[in-house]
Protein backbone atom coordinates (compact mmCIF):
# COMPACT_ATOMS: atom_id res chain seq x y z
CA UNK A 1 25.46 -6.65 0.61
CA UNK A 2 26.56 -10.05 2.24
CA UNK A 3 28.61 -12.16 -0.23
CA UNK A 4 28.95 -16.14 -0.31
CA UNK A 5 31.46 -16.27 2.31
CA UNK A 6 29.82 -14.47 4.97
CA UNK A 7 26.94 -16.59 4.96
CA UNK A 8 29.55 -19.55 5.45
CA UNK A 9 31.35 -17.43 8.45
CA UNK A 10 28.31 -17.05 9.86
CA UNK A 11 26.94 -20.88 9.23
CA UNK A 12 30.40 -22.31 10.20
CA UNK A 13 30.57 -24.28 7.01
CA UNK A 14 33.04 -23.63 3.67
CA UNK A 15 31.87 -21.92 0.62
CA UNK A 16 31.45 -25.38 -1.30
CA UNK A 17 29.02 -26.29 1.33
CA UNK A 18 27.04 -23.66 1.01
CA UNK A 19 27.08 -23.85 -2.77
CA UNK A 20 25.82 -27.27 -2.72
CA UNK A 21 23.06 -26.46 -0.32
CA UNK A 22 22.15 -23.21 -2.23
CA UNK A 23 21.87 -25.47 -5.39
CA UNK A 24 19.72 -28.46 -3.09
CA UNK A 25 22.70 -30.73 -3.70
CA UNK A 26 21.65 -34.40 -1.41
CA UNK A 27 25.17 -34.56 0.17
CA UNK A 28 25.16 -31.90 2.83
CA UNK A 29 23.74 -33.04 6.52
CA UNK A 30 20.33 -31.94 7.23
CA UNK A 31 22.05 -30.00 10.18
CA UNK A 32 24.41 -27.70 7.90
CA UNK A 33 21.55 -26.93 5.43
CA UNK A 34 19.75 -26.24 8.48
CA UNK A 35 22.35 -23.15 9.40
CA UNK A 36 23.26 -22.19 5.65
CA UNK A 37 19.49 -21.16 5.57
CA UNK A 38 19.67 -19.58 8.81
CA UNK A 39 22.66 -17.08 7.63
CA UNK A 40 21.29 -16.67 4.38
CA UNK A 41 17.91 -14.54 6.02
CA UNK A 42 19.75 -13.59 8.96
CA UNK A 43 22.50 -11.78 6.55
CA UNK A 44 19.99 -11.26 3.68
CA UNK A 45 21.72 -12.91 0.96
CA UNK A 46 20.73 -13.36 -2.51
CA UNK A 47 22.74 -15.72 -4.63
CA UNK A 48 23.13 -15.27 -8.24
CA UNK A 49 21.86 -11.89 -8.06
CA UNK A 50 24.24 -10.63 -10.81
CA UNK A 51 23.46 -13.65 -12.94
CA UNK A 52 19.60 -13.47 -12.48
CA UNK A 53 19.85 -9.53 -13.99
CA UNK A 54 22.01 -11.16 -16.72
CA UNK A 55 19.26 -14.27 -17.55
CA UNK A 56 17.47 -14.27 -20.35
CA UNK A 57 15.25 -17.40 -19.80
CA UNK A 58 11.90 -16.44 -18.31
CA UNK A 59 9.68 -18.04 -15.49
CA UNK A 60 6.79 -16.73 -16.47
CA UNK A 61 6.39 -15.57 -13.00
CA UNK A 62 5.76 -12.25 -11.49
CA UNK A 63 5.80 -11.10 -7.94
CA UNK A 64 3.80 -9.10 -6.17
CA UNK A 65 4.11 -7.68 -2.72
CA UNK A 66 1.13 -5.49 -1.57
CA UNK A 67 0.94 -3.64 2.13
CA UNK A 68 -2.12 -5.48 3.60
CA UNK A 69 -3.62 -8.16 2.28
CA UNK A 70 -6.48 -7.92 5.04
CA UNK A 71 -7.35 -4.19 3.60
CA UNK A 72 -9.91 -4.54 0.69
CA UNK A 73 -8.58 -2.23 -1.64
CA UNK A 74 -5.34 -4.51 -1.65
CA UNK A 75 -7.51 -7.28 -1.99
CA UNK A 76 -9.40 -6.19 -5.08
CA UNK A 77 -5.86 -5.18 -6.28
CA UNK A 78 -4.26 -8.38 -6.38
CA UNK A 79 -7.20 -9.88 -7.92
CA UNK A 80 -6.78 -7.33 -11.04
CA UNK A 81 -3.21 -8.09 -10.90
CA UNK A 82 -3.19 -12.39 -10.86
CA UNK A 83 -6.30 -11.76 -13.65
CA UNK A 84 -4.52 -9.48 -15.92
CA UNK A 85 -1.04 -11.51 -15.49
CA UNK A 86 -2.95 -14.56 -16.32
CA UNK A 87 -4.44 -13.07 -19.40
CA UNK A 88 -0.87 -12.14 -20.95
CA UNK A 89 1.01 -15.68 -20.13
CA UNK A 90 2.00 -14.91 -15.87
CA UNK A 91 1.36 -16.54 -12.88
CA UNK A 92 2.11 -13.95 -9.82
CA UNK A 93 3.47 -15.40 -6.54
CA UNK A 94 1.78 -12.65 -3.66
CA UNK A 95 3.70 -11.35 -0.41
CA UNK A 96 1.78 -9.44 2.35
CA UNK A 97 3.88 -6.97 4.02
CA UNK A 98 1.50 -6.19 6.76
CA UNK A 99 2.70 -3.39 7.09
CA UNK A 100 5.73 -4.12 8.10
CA UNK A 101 8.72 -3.00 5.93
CA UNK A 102 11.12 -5.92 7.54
CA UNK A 103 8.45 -8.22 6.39
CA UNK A 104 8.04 -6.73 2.59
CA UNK A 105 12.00 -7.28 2.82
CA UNK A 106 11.64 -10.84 3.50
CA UNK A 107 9.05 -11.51 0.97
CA UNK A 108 10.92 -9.17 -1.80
CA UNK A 109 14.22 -11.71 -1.06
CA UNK A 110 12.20 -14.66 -1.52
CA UNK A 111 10.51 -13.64 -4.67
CA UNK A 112 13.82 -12.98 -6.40
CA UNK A 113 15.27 -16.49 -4.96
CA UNK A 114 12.56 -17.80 -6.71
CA UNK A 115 13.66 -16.39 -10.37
CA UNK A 116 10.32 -13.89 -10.69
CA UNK A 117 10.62 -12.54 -13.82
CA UNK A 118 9.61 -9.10 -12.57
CA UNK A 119 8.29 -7.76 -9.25
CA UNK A 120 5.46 -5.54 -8.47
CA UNK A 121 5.03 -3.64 -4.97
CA UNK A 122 3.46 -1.24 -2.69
CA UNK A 123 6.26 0.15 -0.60
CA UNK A 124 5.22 -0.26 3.18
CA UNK A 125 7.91 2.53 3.49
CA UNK A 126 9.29 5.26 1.37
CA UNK A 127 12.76 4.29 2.86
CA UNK A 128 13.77 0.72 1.79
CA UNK A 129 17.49 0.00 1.07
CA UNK A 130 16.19 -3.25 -0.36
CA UNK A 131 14.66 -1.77 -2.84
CA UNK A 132 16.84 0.68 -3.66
CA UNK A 133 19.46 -2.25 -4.44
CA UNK A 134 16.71 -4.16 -6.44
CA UNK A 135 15.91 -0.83 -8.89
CA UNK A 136 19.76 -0.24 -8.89
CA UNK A 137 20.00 -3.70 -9.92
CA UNK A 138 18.23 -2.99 -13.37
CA UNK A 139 15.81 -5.84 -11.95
CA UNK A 140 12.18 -5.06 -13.54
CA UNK A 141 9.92 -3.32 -10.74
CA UNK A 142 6.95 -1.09 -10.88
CA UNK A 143 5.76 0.58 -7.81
CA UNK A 144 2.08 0.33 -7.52
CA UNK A 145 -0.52 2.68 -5.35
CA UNK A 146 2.75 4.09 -3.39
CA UNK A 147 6.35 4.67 -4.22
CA UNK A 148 9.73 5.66 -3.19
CA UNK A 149 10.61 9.16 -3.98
CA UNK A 150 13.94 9.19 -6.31
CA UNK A 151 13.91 5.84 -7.49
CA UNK A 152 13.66 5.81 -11.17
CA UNK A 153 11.46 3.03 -12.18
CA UNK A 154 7.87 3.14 -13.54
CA UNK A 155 4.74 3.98 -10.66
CA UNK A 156 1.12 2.92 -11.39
CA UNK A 157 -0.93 5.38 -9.09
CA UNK A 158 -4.54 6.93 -8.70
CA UNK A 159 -4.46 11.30 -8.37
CA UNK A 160 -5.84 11.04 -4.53
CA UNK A 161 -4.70 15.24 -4.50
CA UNK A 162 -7.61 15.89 -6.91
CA UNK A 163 -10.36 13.87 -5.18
CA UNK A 164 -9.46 15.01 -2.03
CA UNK A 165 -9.85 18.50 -3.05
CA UNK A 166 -13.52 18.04 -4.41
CA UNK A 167 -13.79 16.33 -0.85
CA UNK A 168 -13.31 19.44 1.02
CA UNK A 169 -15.17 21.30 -0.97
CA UNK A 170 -18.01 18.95 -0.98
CA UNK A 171 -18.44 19.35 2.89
CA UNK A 172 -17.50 23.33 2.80
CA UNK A 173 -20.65 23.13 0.40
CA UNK A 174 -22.63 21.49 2.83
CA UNK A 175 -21.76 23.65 5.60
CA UNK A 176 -18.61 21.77 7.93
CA UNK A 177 -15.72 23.96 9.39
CA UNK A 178 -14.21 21.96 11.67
CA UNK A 179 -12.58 19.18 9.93
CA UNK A 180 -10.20 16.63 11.20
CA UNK A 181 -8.32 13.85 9.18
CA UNK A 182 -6.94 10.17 10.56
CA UNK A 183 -3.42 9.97 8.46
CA UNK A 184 -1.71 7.39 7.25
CA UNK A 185 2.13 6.54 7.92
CA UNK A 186 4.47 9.54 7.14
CA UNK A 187 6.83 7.24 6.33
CA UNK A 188 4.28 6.45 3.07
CA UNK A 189 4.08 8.42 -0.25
CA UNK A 190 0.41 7.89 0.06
CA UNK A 191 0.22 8.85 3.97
CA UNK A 192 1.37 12.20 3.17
CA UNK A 193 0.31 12.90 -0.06
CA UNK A 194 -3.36 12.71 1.68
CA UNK A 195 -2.46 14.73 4.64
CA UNK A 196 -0.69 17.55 2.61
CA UNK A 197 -3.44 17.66 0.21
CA UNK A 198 -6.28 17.75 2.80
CA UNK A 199 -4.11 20.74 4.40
CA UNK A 200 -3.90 22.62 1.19
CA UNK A 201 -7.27 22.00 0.07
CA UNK A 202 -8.53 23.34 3.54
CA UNK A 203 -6.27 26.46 3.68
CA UNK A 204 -8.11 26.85 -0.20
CA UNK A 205 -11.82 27.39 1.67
CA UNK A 206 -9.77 29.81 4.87
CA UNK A 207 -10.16 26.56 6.96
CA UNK A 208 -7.31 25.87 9.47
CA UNK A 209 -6.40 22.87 10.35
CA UNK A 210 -4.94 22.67 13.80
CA UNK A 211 -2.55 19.96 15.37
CA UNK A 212 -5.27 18.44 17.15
CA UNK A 213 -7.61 17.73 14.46
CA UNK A 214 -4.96 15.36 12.96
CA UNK A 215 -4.55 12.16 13.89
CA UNK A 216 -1.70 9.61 13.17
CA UNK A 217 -2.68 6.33 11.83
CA UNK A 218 -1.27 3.21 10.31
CA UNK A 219 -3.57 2.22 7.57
CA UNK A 220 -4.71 -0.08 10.56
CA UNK A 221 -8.78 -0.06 12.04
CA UNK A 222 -7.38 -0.08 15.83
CA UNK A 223 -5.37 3.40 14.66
CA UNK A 224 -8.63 4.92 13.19
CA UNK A 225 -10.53 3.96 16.74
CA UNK A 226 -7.86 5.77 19.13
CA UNK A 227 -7.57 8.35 16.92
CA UNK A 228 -11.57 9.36 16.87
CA UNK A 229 -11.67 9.00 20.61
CA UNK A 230 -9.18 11.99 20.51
CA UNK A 231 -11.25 13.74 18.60
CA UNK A 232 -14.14 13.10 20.40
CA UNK A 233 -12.63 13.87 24.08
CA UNK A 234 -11.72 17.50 22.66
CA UNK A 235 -13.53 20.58 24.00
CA UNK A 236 -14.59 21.37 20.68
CA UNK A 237 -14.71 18.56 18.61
CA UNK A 238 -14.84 18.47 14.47
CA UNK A 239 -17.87 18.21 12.80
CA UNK A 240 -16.08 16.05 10.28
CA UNK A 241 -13.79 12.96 10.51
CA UNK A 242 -11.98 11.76 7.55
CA UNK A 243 -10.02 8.85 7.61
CA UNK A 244 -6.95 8.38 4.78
CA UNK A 245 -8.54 4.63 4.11
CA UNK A 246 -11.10 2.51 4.48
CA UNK A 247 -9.88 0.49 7.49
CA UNK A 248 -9.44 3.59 9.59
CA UNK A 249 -12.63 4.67 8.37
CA UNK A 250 -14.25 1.37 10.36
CA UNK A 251 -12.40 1.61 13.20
CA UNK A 252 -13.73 5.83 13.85
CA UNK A 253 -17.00 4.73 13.44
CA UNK A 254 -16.91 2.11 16.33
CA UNK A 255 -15.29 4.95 18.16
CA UNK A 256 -18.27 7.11 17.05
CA UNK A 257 -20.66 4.23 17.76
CA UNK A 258 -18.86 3.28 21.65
CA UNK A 259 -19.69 6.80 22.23
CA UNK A 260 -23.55 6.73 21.76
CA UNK A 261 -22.91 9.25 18.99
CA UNK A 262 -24.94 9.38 15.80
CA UNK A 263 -23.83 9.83 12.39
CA UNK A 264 -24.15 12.83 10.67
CA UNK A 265 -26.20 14.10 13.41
CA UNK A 266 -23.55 14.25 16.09
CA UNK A 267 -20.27 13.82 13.82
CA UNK A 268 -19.98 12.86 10.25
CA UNK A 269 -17.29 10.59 8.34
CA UNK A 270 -15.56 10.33 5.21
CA UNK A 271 -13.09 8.04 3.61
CA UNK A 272 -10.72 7.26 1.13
CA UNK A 273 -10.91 3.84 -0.66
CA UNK A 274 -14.28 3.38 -1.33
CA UNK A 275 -15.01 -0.46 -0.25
CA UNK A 276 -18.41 -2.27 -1.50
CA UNK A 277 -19.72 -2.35 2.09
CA UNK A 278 -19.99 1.43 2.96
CA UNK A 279 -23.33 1.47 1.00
CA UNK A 280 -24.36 -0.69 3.46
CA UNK A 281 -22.65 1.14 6.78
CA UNK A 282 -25.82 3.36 8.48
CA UNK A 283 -25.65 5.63 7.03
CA UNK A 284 -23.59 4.77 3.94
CA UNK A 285 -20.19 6.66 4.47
CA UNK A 286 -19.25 9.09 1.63
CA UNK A 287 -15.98 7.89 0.38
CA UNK A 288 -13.04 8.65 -2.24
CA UNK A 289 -13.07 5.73 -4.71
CA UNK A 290 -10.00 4.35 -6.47
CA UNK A 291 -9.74 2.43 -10.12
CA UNK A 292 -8.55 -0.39 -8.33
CA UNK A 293 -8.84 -2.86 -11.14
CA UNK A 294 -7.32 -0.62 -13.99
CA UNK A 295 -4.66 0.06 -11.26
CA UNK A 296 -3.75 -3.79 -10.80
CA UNK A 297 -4.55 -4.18 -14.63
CA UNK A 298 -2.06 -1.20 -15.54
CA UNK A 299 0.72 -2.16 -13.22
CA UNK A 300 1.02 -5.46 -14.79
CA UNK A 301 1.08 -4.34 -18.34
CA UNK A 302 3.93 -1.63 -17.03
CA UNK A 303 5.72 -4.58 -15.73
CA UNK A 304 5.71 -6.83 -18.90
CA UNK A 305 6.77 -4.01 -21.09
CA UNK A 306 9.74 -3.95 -19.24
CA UNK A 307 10.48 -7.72 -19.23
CA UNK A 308 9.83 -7.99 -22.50
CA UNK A 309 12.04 -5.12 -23.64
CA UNK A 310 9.69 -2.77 -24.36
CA UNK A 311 9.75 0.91 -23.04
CA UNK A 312 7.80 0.82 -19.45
CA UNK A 313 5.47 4.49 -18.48
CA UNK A 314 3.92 5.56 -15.31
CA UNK A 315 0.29 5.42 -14.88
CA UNK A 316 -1.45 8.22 -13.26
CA UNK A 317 -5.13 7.35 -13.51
CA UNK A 318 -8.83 9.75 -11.41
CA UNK A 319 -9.93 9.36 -8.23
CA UNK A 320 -13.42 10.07 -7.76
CA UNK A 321 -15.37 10.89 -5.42
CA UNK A 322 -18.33 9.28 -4.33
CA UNK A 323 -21.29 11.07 -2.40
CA UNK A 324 -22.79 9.03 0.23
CA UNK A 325 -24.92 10.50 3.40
CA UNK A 326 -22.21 9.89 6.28
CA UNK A 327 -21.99 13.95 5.83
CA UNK A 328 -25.07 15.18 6.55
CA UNK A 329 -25.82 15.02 2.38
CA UNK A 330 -29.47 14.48 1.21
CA UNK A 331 -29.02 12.26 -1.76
CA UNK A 332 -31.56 9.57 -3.18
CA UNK A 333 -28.77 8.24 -4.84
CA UNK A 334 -26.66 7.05 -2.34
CA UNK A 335 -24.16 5.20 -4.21
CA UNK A 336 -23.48 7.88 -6.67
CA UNK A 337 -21.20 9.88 -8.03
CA UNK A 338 -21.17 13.80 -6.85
């Protein structure tokens, strides 16, 4: 981890100087506070980060750094979060990682800059030596929706192994063999929890599921398309398509759609994360629904029991699914529950 002088090697300045700009002293030129701050993201540095675990003044002031804020089920997850935060005495400062694990970084050293009292993310990787240093740290974290295996701090999660199972099942009922699934990152908890248990559930009904039915996504609509049209270009392609979330869900059915293809006549389509709009999709798209707002509401309360020095637990809370007609179902209750 860079220390105080290596950011002043690298800005060409002494220690003091980067002191004073690191405390917004007025008597350093605008052109050396221009280069402290360009060493201090360059090299990643963190000032005070021993003091800020030591504090024991409070912001009021939680982070939270979520993996798209352009996916809906992120959306409606901050909103449960800033809500619930609110309630107990919080603001919550919000980060989107896009994706990107070198932009969560960024946004994770910015939030603790800014004296967050706790932090609450969605690793964009299951990899990140930045937050490995942060949970070493003792600074208060809970992982929400995905996690990094190993690291011992509190996860707020929904079971996606169950629902997925009833999933499977739910389309061996209604006749489909051939099933393919659009994955999410393997570098995810939740990208291969979804895979594995879509494998598992499969192999549980005598189904196979071969290399070519899966496809490799990135949470990411333009992933779901390319993936479909791989599908769709095999000799025998599935019956089925499910995508591990809602964005890749879209982005198959404009594959599906580009084709002249109907749905469920031609290929059917299934989801996971539920999203208000697939009741409205033609036909509405059968979908794995999440607690989103308990999720938000839980991972905040998880986070204040740890700032406030009470004993933090992980959340495990149902899936459900949620039966549709994007299968080749005949439901009059489209927007129900199986």
């Amino acid at each position: 981890m860079a220390s105080i002088k290596d950011v002043a090697a690298q800005a060409g300045v002494s220690v003091a100087t980067v002191s004073r700009v690191l405390n917004s002293h007025p008597s350093v030129s605008p052109d050396a506070r221009r280069r402290v701050h360009a060493a201090v993201e360059a090299l990643g540095y963190r000032p005070n980060a021993v003091a800020r675990s030591l504090r024991t003044d409070q912001t009021r002031t939680l982070g939270l750094v979520i993996s798209d804020v352009l996916n809906p089920y992120f959306t409606a997850l901050a909103r449960s979060v800033e809500e619930e935060a609110r309630a107990l005495g919080y603001s919550v400062i919000i980060g989107n990682a896009d994706e990107r694990p070198e932009q969560q970084d960024h946004h994770v050293r910015t939030l603790l800059d800014r004296r967050i009292d706790g932090l609450l993310v969605s690793p964009a990787d299951g990899e990140s030596p930045l937050l490995l240093d942060v949970a070493r740290a003792g600074t208060p974290m809970v992982f929400v929706d995905r996690w990094i295996p190993g690291v011992d701090i509190p996860v707020v999660r929904a079971d996606g192994h169950r629902a997925i199972q009833e999933l499977v099942a739910h389309l061996y009922a209604l006749g489909h063999r051939r099933l393919a699934i659009i994955a999410g990152p393997a570098a995810t908890t939740t990208g291969n929890e979804r895979v594995e248990a879509f494998r598992e559930a499969m192999r549980a009904h005598g189904l196979a599921l071969p290399d070519a039915y899966i496809g490799q996504g990135d949470f990411q609509a333009d992933s779901g398309r390319r993936a479909t049209e791989h599908f769709l270009s095999l000799p025998d392609p599935p019956e089925i398509v499910f995508a591990a979330d809602n964005l890749m869900a879209l982005g198959a059915l404009d594959a599906i759609r580009a084709r002249g293809l109907r749905v469920p006549e031609d290929i059917g389509i299934a989801a996971f994360d539920d999203i208000p709009w697939f009741v409205h999709t033609g036909p509405p798209i059968t979908a794995i629904s999440q607690p989103t707002g308990e999720l938000g509401r839980a991972a905040v309360r998880a986070l204040v029991d740890i700032v406030e020095g009470r004993p933090p637990q992980s959340v495990t809370l149902p899936a459900g699914l949620v039966v549709r007609s994007s299968c080749g179902e005949r439901t009059s209750t489209p927007g129900s529950n199986e």
